[in-house]
C-alpha atoms as a PDB file:
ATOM      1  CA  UNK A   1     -19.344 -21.494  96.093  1.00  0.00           C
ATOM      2  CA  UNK A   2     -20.143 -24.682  98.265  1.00  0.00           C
ATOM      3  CA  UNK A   3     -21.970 -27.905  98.480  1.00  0.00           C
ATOM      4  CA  UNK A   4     -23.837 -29.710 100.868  1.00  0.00           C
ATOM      5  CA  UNK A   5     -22.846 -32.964 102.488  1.00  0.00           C
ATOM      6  CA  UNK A   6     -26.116 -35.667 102.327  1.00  0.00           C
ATOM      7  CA  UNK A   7     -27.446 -34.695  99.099  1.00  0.00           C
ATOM      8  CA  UNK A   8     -26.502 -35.472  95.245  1.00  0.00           C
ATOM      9  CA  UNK A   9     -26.904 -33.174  91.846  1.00  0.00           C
ATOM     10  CA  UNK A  10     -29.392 -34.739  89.484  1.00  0.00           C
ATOM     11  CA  UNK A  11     -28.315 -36.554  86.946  1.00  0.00           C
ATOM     12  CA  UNK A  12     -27.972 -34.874  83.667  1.00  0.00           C
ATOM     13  CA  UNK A  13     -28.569 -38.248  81.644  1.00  0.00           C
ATOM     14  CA  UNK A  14     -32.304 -37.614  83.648  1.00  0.00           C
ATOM     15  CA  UNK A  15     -32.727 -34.418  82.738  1.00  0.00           C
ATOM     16  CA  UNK A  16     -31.316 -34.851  78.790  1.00  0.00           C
ATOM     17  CA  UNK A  17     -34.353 -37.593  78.593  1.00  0.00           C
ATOM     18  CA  UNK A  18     -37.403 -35.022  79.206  1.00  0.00           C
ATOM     19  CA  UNK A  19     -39.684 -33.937  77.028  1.00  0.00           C
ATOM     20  CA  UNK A  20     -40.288 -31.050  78.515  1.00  0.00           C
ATOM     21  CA  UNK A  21     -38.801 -27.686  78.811  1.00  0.00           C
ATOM     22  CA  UNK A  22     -36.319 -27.504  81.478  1.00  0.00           C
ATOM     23  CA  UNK A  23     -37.703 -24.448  82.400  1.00  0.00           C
ATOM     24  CA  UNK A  24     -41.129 -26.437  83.118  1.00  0.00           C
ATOM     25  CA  UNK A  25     -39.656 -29.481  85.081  1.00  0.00           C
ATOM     26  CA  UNK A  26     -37.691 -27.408  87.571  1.00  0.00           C
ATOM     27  CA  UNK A  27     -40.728 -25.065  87.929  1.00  0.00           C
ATOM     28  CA  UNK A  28     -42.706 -28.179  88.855  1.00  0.00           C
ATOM     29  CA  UNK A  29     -40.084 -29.587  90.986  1.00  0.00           C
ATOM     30  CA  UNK A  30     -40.452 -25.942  93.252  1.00  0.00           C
ATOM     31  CA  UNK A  31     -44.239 -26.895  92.917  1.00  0.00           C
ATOM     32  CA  UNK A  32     -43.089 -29.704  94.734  1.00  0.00           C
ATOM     33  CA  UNK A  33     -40.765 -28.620  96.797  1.00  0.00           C
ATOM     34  CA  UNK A  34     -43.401 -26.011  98.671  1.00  0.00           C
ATOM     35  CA  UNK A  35     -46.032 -28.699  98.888  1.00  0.00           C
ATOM     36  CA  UNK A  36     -43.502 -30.366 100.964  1.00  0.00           C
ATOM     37  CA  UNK A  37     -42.542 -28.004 103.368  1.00  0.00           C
ATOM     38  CA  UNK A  38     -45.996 -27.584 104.136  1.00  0.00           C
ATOM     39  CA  UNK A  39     -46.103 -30.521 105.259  1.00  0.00           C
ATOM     40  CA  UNK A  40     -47.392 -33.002 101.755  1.00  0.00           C
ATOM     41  CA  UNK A  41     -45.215 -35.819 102.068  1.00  0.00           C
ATOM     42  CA  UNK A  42     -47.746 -37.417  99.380  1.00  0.00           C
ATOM     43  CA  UNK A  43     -47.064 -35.406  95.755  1.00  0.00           C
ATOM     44  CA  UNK A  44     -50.060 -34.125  94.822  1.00  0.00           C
ATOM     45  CA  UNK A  45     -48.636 -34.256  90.809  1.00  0.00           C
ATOM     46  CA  UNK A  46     -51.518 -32.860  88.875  1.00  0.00           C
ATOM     47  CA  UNK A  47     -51.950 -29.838  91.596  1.00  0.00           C
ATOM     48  CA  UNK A  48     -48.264 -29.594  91.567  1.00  0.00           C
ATOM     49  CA  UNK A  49     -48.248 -29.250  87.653  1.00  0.00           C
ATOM     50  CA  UNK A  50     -51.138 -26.364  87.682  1.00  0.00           C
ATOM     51  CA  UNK A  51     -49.235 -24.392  89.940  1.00  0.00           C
ATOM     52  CA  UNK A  52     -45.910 -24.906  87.682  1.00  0.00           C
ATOM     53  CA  UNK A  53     -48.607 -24.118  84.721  1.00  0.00           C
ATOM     54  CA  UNK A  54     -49.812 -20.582  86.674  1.00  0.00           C
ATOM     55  CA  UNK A  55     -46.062 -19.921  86.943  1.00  0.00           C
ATOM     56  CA  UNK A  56     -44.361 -20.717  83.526  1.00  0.00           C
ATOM     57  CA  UNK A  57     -47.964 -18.827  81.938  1.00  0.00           C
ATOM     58  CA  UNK A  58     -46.174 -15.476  82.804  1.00  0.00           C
ATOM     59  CA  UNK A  59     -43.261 -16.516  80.359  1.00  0.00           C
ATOM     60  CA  UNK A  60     -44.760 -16.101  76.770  1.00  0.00           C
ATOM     61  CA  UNK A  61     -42.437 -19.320  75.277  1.00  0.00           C
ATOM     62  CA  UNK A  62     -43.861 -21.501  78.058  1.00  0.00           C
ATOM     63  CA  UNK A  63     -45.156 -24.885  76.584  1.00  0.00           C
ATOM     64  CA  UNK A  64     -47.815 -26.208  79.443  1.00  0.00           C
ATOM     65  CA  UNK A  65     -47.942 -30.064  79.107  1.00  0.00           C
ATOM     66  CA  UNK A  66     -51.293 -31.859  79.983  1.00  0.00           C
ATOM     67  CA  UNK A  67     -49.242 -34.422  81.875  1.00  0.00           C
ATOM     68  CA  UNK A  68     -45.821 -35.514  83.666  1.00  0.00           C
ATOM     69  CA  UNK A  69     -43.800 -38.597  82.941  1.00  0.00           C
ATOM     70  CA  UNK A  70     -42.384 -40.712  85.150  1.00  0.00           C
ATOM     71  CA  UNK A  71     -39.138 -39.678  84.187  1.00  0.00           C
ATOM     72  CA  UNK A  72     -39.647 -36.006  84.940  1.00  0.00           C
ATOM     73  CA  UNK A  73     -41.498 -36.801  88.272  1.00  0.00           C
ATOM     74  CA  UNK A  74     -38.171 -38.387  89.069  1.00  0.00           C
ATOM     75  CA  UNK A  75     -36.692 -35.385  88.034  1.00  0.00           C
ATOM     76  CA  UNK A  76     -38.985 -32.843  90.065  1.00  0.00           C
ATOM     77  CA  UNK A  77     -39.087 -35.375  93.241  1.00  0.00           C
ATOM     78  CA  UNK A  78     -35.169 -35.047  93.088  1.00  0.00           C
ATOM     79  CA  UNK A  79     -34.653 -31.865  92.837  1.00  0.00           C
ATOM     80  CA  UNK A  80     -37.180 -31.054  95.482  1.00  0.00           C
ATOM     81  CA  UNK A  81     -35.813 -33.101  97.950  1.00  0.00           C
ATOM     82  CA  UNK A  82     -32.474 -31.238  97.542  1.00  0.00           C
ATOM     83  CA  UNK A  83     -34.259 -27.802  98.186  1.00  0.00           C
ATOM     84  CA  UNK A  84     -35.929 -28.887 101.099  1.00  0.00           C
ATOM     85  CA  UNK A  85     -33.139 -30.403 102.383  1.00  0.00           C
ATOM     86  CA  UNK A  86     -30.750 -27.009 101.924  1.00  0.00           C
ATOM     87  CA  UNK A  87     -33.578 -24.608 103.113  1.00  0.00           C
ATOM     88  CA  UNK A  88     -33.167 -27.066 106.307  1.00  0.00           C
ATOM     89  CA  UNK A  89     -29.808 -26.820 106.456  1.00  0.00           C
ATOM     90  CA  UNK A  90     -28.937 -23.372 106.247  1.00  0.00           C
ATOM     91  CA  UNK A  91     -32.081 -22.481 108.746  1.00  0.00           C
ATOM     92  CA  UNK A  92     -30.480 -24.937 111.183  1.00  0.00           C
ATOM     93  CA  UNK A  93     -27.806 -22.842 111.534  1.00  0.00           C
ATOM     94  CA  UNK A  94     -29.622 -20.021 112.184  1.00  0.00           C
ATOM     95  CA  UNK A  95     -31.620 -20.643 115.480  1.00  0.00           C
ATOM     96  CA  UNK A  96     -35.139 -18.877 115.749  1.00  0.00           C
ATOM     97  CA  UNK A  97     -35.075 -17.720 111.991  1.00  0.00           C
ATOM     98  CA  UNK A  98     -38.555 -18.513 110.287  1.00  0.00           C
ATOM     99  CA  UNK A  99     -38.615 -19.439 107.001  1.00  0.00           C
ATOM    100  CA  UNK A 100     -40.683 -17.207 104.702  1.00  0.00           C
ATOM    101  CA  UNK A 101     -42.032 -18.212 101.450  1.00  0.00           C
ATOM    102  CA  UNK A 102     -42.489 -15.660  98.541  1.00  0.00           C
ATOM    103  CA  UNK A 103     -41.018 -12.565 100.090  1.00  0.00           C
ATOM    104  CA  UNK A 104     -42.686  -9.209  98.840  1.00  0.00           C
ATOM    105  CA  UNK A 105     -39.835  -7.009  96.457  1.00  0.00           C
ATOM    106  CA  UNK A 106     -41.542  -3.629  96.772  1.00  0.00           C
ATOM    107  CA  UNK A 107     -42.593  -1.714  93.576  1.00  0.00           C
ATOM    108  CA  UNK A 108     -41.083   1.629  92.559  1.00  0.00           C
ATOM    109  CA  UNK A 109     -42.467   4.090  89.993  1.00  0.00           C
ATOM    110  CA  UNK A 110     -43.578   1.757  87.259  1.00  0.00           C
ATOM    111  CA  UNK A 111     -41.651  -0.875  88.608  1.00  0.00           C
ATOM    112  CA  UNK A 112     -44.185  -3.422  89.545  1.00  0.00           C
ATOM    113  CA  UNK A 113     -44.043  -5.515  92.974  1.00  0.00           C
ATOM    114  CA  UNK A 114     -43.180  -8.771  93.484  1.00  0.00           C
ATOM    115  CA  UNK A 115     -42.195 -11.744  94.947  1.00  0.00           C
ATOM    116  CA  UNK A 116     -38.558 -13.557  95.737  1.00  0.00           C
ATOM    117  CA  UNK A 117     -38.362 -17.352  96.183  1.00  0.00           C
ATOM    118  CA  UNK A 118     -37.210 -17.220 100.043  1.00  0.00           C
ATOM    119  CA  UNK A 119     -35.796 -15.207 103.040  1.00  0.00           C
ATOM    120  CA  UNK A 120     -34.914 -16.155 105.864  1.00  0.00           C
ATOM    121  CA  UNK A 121     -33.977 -13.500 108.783  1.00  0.00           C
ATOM    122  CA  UNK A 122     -31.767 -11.312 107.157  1.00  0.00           C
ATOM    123  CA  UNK A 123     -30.900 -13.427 104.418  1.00  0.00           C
ATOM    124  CA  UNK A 124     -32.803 -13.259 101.197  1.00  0.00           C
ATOM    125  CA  UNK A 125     -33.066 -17.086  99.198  1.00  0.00           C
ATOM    126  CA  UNK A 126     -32.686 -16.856  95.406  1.00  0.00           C
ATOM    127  CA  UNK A 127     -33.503 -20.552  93.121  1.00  0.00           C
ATOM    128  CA  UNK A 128     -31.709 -21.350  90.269  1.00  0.00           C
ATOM    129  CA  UNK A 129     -32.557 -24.590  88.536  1.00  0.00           C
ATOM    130  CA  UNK A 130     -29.222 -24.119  86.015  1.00  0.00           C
ATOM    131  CA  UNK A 131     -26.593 -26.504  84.480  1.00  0.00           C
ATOM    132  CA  UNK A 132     -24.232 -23.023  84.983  1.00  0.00           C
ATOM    133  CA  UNK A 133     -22.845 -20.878  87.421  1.00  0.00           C
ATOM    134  CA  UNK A 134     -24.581 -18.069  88.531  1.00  0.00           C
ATOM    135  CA  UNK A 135     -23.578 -15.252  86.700  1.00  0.00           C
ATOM    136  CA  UNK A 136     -23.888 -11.322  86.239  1.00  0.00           C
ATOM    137  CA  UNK A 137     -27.713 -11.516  85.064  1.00  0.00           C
ATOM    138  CA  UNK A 138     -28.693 -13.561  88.907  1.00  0.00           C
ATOM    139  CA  UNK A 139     -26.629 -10.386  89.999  1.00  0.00           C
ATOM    140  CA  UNK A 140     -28.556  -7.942  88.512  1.00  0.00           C
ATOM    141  CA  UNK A 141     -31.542  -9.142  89.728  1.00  0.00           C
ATOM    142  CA  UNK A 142     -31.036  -9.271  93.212  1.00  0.00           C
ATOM    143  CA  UNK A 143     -29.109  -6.532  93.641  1.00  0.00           C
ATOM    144  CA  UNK A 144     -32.390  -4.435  92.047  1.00  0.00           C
ATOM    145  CA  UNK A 145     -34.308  -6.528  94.756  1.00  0.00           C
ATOM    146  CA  UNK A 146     -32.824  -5.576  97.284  1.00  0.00           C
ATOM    147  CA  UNK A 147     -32.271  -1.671  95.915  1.00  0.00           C
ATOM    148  CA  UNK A 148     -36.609  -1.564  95.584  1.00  0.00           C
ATOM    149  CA  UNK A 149     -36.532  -2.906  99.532  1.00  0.00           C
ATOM    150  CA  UNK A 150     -33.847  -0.594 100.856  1.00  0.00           C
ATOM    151  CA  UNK A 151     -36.122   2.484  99.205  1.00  0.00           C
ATOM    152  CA  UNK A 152     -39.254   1.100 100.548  1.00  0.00           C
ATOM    153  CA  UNK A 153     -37.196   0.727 104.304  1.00  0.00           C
ATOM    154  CA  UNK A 154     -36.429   4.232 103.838  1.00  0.00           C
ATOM    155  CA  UNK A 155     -39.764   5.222 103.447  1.00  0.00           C
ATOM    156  CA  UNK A 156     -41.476   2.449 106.469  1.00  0.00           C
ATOM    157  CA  UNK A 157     -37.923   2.522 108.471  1.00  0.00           C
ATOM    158  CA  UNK A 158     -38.615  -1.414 107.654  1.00  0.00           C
ATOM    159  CA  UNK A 159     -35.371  -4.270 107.632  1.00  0.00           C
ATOM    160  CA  UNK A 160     -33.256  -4.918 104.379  1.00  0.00           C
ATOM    161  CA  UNK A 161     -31.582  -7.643 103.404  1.00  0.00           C
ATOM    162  CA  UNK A 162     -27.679  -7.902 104.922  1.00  0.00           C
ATOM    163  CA  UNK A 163     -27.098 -11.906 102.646  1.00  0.00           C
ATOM    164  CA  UNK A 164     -28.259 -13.029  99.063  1.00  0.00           C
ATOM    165  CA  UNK A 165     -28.032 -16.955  99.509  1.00  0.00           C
ATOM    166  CA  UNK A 166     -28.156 -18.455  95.428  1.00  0.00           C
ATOM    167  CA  UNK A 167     -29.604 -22.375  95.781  1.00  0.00           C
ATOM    168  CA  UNK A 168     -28.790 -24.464  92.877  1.00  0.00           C
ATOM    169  CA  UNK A 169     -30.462 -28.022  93.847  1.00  0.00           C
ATOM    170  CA  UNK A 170     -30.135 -29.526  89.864  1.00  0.00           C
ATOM    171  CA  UNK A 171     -26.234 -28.823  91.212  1.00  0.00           C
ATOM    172  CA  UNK A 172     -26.058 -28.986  94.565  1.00  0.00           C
ATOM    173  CA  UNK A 173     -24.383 -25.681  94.413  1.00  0.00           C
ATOM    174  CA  UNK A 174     -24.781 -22.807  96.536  1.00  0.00           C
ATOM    175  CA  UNK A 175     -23.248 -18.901  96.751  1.00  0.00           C
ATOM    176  CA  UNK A 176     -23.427 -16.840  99.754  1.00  0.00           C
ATOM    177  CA  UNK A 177     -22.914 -13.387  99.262  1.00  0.00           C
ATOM    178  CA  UNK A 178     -22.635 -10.147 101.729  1.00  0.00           C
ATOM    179  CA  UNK A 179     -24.883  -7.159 100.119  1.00  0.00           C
ATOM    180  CA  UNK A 180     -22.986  -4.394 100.755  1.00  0.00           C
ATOM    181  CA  UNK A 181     -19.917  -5.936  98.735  1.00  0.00           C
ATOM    182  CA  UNK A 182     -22.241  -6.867  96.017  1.00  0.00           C
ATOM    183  CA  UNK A 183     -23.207  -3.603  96.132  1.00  0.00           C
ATOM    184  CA  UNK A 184     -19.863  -1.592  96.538  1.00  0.00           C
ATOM    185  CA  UNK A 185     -18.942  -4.298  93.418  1.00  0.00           C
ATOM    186  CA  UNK A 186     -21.127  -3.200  91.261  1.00  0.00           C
ATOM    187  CA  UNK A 187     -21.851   0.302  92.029  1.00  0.00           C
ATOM    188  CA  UNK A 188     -18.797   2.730  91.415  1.00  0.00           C
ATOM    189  CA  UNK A 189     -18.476   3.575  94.676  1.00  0.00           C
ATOM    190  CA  UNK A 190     -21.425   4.972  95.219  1.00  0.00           C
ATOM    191  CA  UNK A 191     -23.233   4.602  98.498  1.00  0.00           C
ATOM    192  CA  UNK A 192     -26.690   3.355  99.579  1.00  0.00           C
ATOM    193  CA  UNK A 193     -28.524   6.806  99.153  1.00  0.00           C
ATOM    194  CA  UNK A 194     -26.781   7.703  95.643  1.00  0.00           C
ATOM    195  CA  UNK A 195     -27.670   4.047  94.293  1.00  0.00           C
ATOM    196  CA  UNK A 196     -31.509   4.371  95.176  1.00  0.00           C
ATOM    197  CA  UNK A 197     -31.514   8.128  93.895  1.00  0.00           C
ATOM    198  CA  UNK A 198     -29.789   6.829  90.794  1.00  0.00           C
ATOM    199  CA  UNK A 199     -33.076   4.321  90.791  1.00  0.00           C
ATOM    200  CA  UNK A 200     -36.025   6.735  91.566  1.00  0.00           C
ATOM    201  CA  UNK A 201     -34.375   9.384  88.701  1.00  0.00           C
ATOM    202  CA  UNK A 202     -33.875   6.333  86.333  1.00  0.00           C
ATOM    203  CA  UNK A 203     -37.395   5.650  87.289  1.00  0.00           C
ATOM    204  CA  UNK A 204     -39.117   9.118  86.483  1.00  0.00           C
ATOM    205  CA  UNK A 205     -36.875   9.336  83.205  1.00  0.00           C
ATOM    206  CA  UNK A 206     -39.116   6.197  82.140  1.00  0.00           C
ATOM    207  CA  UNK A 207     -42.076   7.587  83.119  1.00  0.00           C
ATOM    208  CA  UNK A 208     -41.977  10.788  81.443  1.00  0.00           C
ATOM    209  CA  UNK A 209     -40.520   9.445  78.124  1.00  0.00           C
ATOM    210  CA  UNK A 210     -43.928   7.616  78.180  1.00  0.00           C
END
């Protein structure tokens, strides 16, 4: 894990004063965090808060609040700020990479499509607005991202992902990861073709029981 020089974690005394879920005030601060890196220095707080609202509506404990305090636009401003300024970073280093927002994770089966939080080149940019360290269950997830893209590359002899970068900005934390040790980690030793037809027969067992 690593930091980055030029920014600072948010304070948790901030965060412990919110009324609103945590879940919510990070959500907006991503809100806010795209609106500036397309270009909205001005926050835009009640469009901001819809698009948090669109979001946290897909979790079914989601509490949508009619309006933001002060206190948690300090938060979301914050925390923004750090994002941008990490995404900036870590592209800097990588000359001619584009940015790309909401990368597509192909469906499988009755695995539905969907979308990451970044990529850039090769790399594939996972957000985590935690007060932990990422653990087994960020894992999981991206290692069945990037499983659903390697089976769709197979199949469109499209690019996978070689990096999983995890962004913490609440922390300033950040963990860089190779895939194919993630992979060879977690896998038992199998290899890239046994993994994804470990997936599409998991897959079809589903289907059938249903």
């Amino acid at each position: 894990m690593f930091s980055f020089e030029g920014i600072v974690a948010v304070p948790e005394t901030l965060i412990e004063r919110t009324q609103l879920q945590k879940a919510m005030v990070f959500e907006l601060s991503f809100a806010r965090a795209e609106g500036i890196l397309r270009g909205d220095e001005v926050a835009d707080w009640p469009e901001h808060l819809q698009s948090a609202s669109q979001r946290q509506r897909q979790h079914y404990d989601a509490r949508i609040p009619e309006s933001v305090s002060e206190g948690d636009i300090a938060i979301a401003e914050h925390a923004a700020r750090n994002l941008v300024f990490m995404l900036s970073s870590v592209q800097a280093q990588r000359s001619g990479t584009v940015l790309e927002q909401s990368p597509v994770i192909p469906g499988l089966g009755w695995v539905a499509s969907g979308n990451g939080d970044f990529a850039l080149g090769s790399m594939l940019i996972e957000v985590k607005h935690t007060e932990r360290n990422f653990g087994s269950g960020d894992f999981r997830q991206v290692m069945m991202y990037w499983l659903l893209k390697y089976a769709r590359s197979i199949e469109n002899e499209g690019d996978v992902w070689s990096e999983i970068l995890f962004l913490n900005p609440r922390r300033n934390a950040a963990l860089l990861l190779n895939y194919d040790k993630l992979l060879q980690s977690a896998s038992a030793r199998l290899n890239r073709v046994e993994l994804i037809e470990l997936l599409r027969s998991a897959v079809s067992q589903e289907v059938e029981r249903r």
